[in-house]
Protein backbone atom coordinates (compact mmCIF):
# COMPACT_ATOMS: atom_id res chain seq x y z
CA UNK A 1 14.41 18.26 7.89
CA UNK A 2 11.96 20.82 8.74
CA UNK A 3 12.48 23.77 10.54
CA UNK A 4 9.39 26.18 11.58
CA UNK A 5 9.78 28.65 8.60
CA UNK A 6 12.74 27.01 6.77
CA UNK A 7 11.95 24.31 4.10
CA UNK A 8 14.06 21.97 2.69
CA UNK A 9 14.48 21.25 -1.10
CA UNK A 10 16.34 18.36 -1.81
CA UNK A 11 17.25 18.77 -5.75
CA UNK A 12 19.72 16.15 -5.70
CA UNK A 13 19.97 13.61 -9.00
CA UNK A 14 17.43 16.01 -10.97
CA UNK A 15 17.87 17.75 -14.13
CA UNK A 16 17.21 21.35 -14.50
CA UNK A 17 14.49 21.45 -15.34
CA UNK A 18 12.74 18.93 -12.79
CA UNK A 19 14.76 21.19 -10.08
CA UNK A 20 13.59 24.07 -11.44
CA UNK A 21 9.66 22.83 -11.40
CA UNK A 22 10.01 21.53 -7.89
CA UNK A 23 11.73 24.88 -6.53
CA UNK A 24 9.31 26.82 -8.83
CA UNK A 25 6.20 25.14 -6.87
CA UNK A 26 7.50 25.28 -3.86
CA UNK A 27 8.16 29.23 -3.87
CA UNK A 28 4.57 29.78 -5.62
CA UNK A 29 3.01 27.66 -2.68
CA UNK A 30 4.70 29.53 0.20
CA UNK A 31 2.52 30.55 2.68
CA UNK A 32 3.04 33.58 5.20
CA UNK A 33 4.62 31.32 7.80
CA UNK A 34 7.51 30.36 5.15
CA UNK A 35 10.85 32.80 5.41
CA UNK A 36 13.34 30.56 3.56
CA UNK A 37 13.47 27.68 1.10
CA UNK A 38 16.91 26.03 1.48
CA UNK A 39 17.84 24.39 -1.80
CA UNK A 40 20.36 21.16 -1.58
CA UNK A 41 21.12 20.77 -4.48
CA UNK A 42 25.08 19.38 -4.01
CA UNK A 43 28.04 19.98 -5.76
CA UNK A 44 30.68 17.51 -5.78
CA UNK A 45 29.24 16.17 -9.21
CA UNK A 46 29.13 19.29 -10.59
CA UNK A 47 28.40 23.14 -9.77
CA UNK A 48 25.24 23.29 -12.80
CA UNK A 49 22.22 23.07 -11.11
CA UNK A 50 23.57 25.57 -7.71
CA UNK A 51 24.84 28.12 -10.82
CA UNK A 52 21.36 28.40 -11.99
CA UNK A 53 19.57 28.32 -9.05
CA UNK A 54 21.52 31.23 -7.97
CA UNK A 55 21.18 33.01 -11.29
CA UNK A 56 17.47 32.30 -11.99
CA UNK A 57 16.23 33.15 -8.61
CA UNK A 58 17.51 36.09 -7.87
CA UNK A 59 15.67 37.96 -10.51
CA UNK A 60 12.40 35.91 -8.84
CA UNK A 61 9.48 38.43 -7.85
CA UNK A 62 8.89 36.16 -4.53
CA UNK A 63 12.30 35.82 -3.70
CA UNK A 64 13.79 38.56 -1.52
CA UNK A 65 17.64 37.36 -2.09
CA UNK A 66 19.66 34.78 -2.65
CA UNK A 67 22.01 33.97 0.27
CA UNK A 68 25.11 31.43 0.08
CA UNK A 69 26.51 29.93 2.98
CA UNK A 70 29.94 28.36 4.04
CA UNK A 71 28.08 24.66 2.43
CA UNK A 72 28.56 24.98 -1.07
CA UNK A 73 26.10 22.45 -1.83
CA UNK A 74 22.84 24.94 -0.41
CA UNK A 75 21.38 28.11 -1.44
CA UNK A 76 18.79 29.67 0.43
CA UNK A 77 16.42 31.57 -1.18
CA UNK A 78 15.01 34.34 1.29
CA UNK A 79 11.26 35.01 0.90
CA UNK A 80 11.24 37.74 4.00
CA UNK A 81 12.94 38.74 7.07
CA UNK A 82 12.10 37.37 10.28
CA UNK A 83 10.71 40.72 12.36
């Protein structure tokens, strides 16, 4: 699903380190007209891959801040505010 400004990363069934590389490209291909990268990355099977998505990227020079929502299973990682 694609919202305009909002993209969806669906990490699902990846290791860390493919998640990482696909999130990693994604936020180094951003263009001006991207605000947020939602990350699904689940976690009924485990809480792994959402911990270090939320630890890694919030020391990230592109990312603005991590945000959690009431779904566990998404993190959004905020590029820049909407004005």
């Amino acid at each position: 699903m694609q919202n305009t400004g909002i993209v969806e990363l669906d990490v699902h069934n990846m290791t860390w380190i493919q998640a990482k590389a696909c999130i990693d490209s994604r936020v180094k291909r951003a263009g001006k007209d991207v605000y947020v990268i939602r990350v699904i990355h689940g976690y009924n099977k485990g809480t792994a891959i959402r911990d270090k998505v939320r630890k890694e990227y919030r020391g990230n020079a592109k990312v603005k801040r991590v945000e959690l929502g009431i779904n566990q299973g998404v993190t959004d990682l905020r590029l820049r505010d909407l004005i």
